[in-house]
Structures are given as structure tokens and as C-alpha cells.
C-alpha atoms as a PDB file:
ATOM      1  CA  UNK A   1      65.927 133.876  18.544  1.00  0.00           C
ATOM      2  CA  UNK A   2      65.613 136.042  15.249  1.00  0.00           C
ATOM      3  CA  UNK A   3      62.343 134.155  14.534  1.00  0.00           C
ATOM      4  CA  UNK A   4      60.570 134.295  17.712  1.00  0.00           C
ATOM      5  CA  UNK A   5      61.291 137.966  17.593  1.00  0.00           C
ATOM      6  CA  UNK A   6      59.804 138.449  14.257  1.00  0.00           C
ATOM      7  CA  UNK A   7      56.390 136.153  15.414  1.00  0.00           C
ATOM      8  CA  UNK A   8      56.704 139.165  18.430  1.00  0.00           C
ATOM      9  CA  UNK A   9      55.942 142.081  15.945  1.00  0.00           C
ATOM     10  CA  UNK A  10      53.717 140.166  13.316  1.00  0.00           C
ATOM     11  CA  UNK A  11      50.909 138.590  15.813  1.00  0.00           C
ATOM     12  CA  UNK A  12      49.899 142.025  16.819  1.00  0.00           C
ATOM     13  CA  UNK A  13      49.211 142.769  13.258  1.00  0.00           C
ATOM     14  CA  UNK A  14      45.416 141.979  12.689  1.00  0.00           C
ATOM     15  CA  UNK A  15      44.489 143.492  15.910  1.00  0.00           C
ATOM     16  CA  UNK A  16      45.581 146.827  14.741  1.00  0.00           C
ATOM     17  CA  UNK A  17      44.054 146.231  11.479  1.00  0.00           C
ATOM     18  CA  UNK A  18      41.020 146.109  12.880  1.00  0.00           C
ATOM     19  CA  UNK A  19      41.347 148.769  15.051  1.00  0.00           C
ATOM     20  CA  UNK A  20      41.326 150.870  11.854  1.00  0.00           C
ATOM     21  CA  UNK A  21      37.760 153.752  12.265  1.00  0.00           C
ATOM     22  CA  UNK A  22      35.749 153.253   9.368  1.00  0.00           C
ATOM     23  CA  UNK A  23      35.443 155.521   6.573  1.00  0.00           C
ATOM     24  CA  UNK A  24      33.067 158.907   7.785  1.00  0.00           C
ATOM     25  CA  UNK A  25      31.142 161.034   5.161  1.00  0.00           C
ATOM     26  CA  UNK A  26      29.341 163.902   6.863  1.00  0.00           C
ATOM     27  CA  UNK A  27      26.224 165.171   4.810  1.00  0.00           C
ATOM     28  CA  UNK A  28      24.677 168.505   5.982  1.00  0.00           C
ATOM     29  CA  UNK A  29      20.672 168.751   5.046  1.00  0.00           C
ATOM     30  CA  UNK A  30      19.156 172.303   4.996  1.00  0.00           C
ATOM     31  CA  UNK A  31      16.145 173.786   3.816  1.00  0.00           C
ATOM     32  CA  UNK A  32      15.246 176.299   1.155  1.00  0.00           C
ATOM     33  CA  UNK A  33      16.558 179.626   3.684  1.00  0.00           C
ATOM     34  CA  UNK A  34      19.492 177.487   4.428  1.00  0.00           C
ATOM     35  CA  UNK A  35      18.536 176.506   7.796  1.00  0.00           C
ATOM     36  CA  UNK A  36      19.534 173.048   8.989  1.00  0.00           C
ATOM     37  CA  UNK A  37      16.839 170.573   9.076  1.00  0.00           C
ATOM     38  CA  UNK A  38      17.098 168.171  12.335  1.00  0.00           C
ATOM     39  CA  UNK A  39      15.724 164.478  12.273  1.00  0.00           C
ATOM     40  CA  UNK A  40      16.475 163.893   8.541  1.00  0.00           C
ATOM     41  CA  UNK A  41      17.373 160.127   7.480  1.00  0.00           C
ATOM     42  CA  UNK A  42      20.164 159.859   4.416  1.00  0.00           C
ATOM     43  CA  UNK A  43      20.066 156.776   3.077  1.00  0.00           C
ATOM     44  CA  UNK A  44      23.639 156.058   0.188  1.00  0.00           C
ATOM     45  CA  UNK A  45      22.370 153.290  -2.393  1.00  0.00           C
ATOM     46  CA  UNK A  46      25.329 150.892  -2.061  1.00  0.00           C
ATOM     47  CA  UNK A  47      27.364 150.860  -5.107  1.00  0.00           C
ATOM     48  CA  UNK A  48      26.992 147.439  -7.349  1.00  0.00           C
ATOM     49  CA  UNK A  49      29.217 144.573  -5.945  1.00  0.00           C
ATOM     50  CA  UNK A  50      28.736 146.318  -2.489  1.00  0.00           C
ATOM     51  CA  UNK A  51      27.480 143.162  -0.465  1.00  0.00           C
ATOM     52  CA  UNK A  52      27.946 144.819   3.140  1.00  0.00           C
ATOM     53  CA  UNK A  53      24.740 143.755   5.281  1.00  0.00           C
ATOM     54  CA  UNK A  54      22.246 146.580   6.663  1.00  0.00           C
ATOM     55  CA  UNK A  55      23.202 146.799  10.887  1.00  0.00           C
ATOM     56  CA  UNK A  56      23.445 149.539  12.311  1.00  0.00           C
ATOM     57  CA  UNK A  57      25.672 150.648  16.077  1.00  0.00           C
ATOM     58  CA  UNK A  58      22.554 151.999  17.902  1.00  0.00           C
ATOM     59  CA  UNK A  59      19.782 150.049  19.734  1.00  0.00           C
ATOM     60  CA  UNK A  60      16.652 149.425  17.969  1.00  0.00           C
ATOM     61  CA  UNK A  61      14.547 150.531  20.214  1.00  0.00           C
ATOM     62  CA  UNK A  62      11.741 153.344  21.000  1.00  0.00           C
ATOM     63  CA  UNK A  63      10.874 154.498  24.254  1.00  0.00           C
ATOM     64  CA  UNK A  64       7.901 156.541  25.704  1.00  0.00           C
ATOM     65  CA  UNK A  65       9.137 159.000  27.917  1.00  0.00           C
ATOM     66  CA  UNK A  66       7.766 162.033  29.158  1.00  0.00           C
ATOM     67  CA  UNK A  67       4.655 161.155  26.951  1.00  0.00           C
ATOM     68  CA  UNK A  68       6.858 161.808  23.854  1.00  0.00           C
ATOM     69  CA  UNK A  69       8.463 158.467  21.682  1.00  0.00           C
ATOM     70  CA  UNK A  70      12.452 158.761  22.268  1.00  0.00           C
ATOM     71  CA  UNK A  71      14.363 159.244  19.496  1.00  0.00           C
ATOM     72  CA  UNK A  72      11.442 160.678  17.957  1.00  0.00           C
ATOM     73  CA  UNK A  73      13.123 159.027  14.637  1.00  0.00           C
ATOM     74  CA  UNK A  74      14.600 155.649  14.308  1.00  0.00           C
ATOM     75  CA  UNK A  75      16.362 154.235  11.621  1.00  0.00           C
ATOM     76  CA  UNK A  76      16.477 150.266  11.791  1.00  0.00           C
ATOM     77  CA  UNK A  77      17.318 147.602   8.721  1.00  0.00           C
ATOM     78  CA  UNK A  78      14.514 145.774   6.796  1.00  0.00           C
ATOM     79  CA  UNK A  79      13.662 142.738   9.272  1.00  0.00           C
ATOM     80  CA  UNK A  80      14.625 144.498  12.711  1.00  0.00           C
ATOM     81  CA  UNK A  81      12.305 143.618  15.487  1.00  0.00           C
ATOM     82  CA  UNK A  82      12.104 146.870  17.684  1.00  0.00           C
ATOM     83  CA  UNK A  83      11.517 147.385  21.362  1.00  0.00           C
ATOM     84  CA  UNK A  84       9.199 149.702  22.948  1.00  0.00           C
ATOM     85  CA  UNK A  85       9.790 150.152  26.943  1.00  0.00           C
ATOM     86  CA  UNK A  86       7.393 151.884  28.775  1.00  0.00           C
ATOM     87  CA  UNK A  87       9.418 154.525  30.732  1.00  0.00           C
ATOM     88  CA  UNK A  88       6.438 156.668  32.017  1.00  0.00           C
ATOM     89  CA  UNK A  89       4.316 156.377  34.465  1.00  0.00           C
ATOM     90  CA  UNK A  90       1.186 156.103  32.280  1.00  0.00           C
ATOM     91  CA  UNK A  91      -0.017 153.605  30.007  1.00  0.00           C
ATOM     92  CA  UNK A  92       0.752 153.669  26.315  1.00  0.00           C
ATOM     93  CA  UNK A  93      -1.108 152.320  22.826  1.00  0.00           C
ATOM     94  CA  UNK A  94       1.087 152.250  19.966  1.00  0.00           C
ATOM     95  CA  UNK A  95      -0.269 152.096  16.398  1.00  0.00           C
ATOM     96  CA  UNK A  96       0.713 152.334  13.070  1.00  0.00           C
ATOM     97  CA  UNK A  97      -1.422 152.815   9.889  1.00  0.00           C
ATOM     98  CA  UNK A  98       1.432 153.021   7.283  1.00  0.00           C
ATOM     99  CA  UNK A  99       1.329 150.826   4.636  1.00  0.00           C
ATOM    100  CA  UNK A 100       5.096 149.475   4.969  1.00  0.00           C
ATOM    101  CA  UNK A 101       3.756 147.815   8.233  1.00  0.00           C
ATOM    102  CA  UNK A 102       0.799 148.640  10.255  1.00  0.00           C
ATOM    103  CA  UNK A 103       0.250 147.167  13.611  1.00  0.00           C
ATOM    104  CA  UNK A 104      -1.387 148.326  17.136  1.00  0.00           C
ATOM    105  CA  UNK A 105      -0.244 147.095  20.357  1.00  0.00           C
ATOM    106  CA  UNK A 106      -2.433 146.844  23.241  1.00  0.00           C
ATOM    107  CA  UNK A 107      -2.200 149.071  26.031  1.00  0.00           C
ATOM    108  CA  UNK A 108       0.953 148.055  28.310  1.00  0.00           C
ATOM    109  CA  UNK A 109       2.237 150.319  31.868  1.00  0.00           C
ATOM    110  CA  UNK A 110       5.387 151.711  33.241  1.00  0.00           C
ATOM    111  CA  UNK A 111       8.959 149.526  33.156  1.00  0.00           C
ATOM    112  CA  UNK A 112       6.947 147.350  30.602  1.00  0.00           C
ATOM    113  CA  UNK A 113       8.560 146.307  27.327  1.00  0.00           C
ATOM    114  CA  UNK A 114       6.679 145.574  23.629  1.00  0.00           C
ATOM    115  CA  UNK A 115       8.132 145.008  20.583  1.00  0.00           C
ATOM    116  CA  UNK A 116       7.428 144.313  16.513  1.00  0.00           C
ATOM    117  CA  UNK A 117       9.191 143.531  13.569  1.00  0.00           C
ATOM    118  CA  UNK A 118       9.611 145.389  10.295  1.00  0.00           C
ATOM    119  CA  UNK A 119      10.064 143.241   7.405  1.00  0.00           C
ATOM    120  CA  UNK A 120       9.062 145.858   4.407  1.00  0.00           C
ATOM    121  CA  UNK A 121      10.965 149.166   3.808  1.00  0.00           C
ATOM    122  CA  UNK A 122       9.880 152.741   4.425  1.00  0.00           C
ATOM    123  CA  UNK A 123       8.452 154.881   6.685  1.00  0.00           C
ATOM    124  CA  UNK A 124       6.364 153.896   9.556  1.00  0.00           C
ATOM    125  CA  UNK A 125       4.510 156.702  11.531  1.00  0.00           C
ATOM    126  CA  UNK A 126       3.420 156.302  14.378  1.00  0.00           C
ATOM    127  CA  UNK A 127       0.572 157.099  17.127  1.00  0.00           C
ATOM    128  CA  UNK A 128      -0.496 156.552  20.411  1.00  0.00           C
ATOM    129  CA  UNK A 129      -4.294 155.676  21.064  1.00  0.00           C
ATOM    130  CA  UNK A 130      -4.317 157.332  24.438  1.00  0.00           C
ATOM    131  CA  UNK A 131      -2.331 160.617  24.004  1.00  0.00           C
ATOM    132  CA  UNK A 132      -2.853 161.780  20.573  1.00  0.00           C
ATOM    133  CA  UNK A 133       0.182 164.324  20.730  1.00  0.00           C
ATOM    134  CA  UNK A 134       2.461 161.634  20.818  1.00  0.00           C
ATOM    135  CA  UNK A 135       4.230 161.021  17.184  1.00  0.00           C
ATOM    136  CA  UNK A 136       7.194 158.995  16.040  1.00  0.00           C
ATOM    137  CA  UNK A 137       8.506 157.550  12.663  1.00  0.00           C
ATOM    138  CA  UNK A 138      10.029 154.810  12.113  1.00  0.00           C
ATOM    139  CA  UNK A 139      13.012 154.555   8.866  1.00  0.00           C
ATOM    140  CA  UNK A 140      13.156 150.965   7.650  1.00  0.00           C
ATOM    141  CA  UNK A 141      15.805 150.597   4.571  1.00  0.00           C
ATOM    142  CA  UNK A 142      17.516 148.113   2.973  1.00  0.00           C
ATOM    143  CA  UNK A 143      20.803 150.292   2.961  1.00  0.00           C
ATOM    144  CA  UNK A 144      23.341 149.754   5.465  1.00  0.00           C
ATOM    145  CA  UNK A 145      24.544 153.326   4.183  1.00  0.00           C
ATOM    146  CA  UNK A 146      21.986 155.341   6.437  1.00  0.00           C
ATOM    147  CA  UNK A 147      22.010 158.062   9.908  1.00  0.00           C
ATOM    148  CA  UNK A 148      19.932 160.767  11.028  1.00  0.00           C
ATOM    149  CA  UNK A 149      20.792 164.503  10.995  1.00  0.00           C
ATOM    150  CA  UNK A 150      21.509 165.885  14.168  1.00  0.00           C
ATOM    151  CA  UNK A 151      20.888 169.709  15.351  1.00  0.00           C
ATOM    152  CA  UNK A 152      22.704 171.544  12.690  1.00  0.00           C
ATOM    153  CA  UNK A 153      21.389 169.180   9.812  1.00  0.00           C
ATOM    154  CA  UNK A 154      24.415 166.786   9.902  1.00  0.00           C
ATOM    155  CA  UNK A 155      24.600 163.160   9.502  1.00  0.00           C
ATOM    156  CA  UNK A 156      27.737 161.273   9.555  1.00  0.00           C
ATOM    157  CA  UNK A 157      27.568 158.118   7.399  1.00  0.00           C
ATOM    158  CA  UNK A 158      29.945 155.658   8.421  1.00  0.00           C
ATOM    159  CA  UNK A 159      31.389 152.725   5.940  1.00  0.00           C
ATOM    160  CA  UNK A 160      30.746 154.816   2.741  1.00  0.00           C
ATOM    161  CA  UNK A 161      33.515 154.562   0.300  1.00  0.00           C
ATOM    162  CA  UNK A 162      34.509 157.191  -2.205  1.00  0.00           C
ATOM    163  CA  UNK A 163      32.078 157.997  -5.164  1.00  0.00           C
ATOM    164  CA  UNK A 164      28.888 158.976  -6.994  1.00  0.00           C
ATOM    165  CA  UNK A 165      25.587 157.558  -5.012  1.00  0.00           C
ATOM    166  CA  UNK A 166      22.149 157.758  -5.461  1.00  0.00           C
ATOM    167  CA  UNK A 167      21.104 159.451  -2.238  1.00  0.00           C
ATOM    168  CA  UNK A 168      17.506 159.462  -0.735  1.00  0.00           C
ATOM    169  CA  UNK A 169      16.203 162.015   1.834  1.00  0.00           C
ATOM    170  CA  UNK A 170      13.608 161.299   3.825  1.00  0.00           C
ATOM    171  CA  UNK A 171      11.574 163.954   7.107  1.00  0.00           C
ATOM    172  CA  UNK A 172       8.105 164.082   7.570  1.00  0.00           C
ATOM    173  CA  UNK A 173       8.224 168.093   6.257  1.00  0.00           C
ATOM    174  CA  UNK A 174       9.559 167.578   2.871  1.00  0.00           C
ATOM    175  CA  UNK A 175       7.717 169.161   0.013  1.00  0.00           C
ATOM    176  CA  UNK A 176       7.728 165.888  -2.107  1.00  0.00           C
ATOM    177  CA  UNK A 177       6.146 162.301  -2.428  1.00  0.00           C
ATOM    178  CA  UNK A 178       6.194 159.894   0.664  1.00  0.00           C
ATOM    179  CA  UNK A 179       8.520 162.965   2.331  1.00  0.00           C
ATOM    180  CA  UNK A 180      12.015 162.103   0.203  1.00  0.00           C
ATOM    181  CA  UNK A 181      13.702 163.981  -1.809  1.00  0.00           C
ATOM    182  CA  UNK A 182      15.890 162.170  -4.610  1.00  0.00           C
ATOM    183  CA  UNK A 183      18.983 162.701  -6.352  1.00  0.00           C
ATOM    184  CA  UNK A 184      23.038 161.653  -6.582  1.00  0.00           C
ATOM    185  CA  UNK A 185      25.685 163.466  -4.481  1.00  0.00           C
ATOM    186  CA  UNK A 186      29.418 162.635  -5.060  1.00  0.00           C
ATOM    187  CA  UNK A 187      30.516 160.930  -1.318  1.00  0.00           C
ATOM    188  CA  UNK A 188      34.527 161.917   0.015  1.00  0.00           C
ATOM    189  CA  UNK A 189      35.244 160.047   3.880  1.00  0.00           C
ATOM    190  CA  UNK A 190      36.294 163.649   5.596  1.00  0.00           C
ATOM    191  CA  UNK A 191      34.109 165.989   2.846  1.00  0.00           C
ATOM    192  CA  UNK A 192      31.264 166.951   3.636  1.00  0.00           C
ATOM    193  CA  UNK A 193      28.748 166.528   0.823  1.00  0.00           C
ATOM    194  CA  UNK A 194      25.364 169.519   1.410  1.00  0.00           C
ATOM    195  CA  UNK A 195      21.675 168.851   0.533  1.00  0.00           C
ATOM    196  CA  UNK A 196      18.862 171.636  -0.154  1.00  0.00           C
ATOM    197  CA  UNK A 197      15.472 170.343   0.279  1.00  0.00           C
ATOM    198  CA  UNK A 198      12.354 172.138  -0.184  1.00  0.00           C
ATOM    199  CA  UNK A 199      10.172 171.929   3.289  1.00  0.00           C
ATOM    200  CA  UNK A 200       6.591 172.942   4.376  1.00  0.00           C
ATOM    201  CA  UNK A 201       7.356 176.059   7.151  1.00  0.00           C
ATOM    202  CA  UNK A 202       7.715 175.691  10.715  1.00  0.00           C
ATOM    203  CA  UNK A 203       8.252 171.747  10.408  1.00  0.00           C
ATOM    204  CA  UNK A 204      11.391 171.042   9.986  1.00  0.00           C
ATOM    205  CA  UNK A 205      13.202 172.525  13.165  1.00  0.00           C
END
């Protein structure tokens, strides 16, 4: 009797382990008047020894909706084949001339999926060849230590452990190279770490 009872309360054990959250580190971006800056991608370099794979919760996938691309930012992991569904009810052209991976895709209609893959890191912007207002970018990283900034410039980073990481910044208005801005920020789970980039005006909102 005194063993079964004991097998009772230990069998449970790894279920609630696992039930555990993961570590959250919020990181607030904002520009040079303190404003936040919405659509930013942190990426954490992982820490050496840190062998945790890039994969990330959300879907990897970009619609066309109300002639717009939906998010208008993705972040995916190097190798990620995205979707592209067709939720209007016009046709759409995507292209890309970036460098880390530039494709076109032909004209497709309405309820109609395409996708590609992304197997080199960095930015991909994109275009459509049929409504030239549309734009969309594309994050592709190597770090599984990544999220986008929502409305008030905040992006929780879930995973990251305590300490000092190299931290890359990355929005299409960023006064700097390729759009990133560089440098280390000491990471707490529950602290929230602050960024202050320089941006061109009237891009960043």
C-alpha cells in the first residue's frame, strides 16, 4: 500500500515539469524622442554552449489582405519555407530583390496559397508586381532568441536565460547599415532591458 501511494504522487511529476512557462525577457525599442518604435525584430546571440534550435510559436506565413502583406513583418528561422495565401479578392505578384534570397512568384487569385523557402539569413523585402504600395519584410535569423515589437516598442523574448548578449536590432527606418543597430544589453526573465535607436522621421510608427 505505502508504495503504490508513493508511485500516486511521483508519476505526475514530469507533467508538471513541463508545464513550467519559459523564461520571458521583455525589451522595449524607442527612438531618439523616446517614442516606441512598432515592427522592430530583436534578435539575443545565444550564449556559447547554447545548442537550442531556431523555431519559433507563430505560423510562418504571410497573407495578402486588404491589398496590404499581414503581419507586415515576419520573423521565421534560417531554412523556413513560408506560405503566402491569397485572402483578397485580387490577384497578387510577390517579389523579392534582396540579396539574402530573391525570388518572384507568378501571379496567383483569391483562397490561393504560394510558398518559398529561406535558406540564408537577413532581411528580405518584399513587393508586389501589381500593386506597388504593397510592402513586407521578411526576418530570417539563425537565433532562436528573436520577436517583434509590438505597439509600444515591446518584444517579449521567450527562452532567454540570464546574462550579457550581443543584441541586434533590425526595422526598415533605422539610421544604420542593412537597418540594425548593434550592441550588448544585460538580459533578466521579468526585467525589462530598453533600446534607443536612431531612426529616419515619420518611419518608424
Amino acid at each position: 500500500m505505502i508504495r503504490a501511494v508513493r508511485l500516486s504522487w511521483i508519476a505526475p511529476l514530469p507533467f508538471l515539469l513541463s508545464a513550467v512557462p519559459p523564461p520571458m525577457v521583455p525589451v522595449q525599442v524607442v527612438d531618439q524622442a523616446g517614442m516606441p518604435v512598432r515592427d522592430a525584430v530583436v534578435e539575443a546571440v545565444p550564449l556559447p554552449g547554447d545548442k537550442r534550435i531556431p523555431a519559433f510559436r507563430w505560423r510562418y506565413a504571410m497573407a495578402q489582405r486588404n491589398l496590404a502583406f499581414t503581419p507586415g513583418t515576419l520573423i521565421v528561422p534560417r531554412g523556413a519555407t513560408v506560405a503566402f495565401p491569397n485572402l483578397d479578392n485580387v490577384r497578387h505578384s510577390i517579389y523579392s530583390f534582396s540579396k539574402p534570397g530573391p525570388f518572384k512568384i507568378d501571379l496567383y487569385g483569391q483562397d490561393q496559397t504560394r510558398t518559398q523557402q529561406f535558406k540564408v539569413a537577413g532581411t528580405i523585402a518584399l513587393g508586389c508586381n501589381i500593386h506597388d504600395q504593397m510592402r513586407g519584410y521578411i526576418r530570417v535569423t539563425d537565433s532562436p532568441y528573436a520577436a517583434r515589437t509590438d505597439v509600444n516598442g515591446l518584444a517579449t523574448i521567450e527562452g532567454l536565460g540570464r546574462g550579457s548578449y550581443d543584441v541586434v536590432v533590425w526595422h526598415p527606418a533605422i539610421r544604420a547599415p542593412g537597418g540594425e543597430w548593434r550592441g550588448k544589453l544585460v538580459m533578466e526573465p521579468g526585467k525589462r532591458a530598453r533600446v534607443v535607436i536612431a531612426v529616419r522621421p515619420g518611419l518608424a510608427k
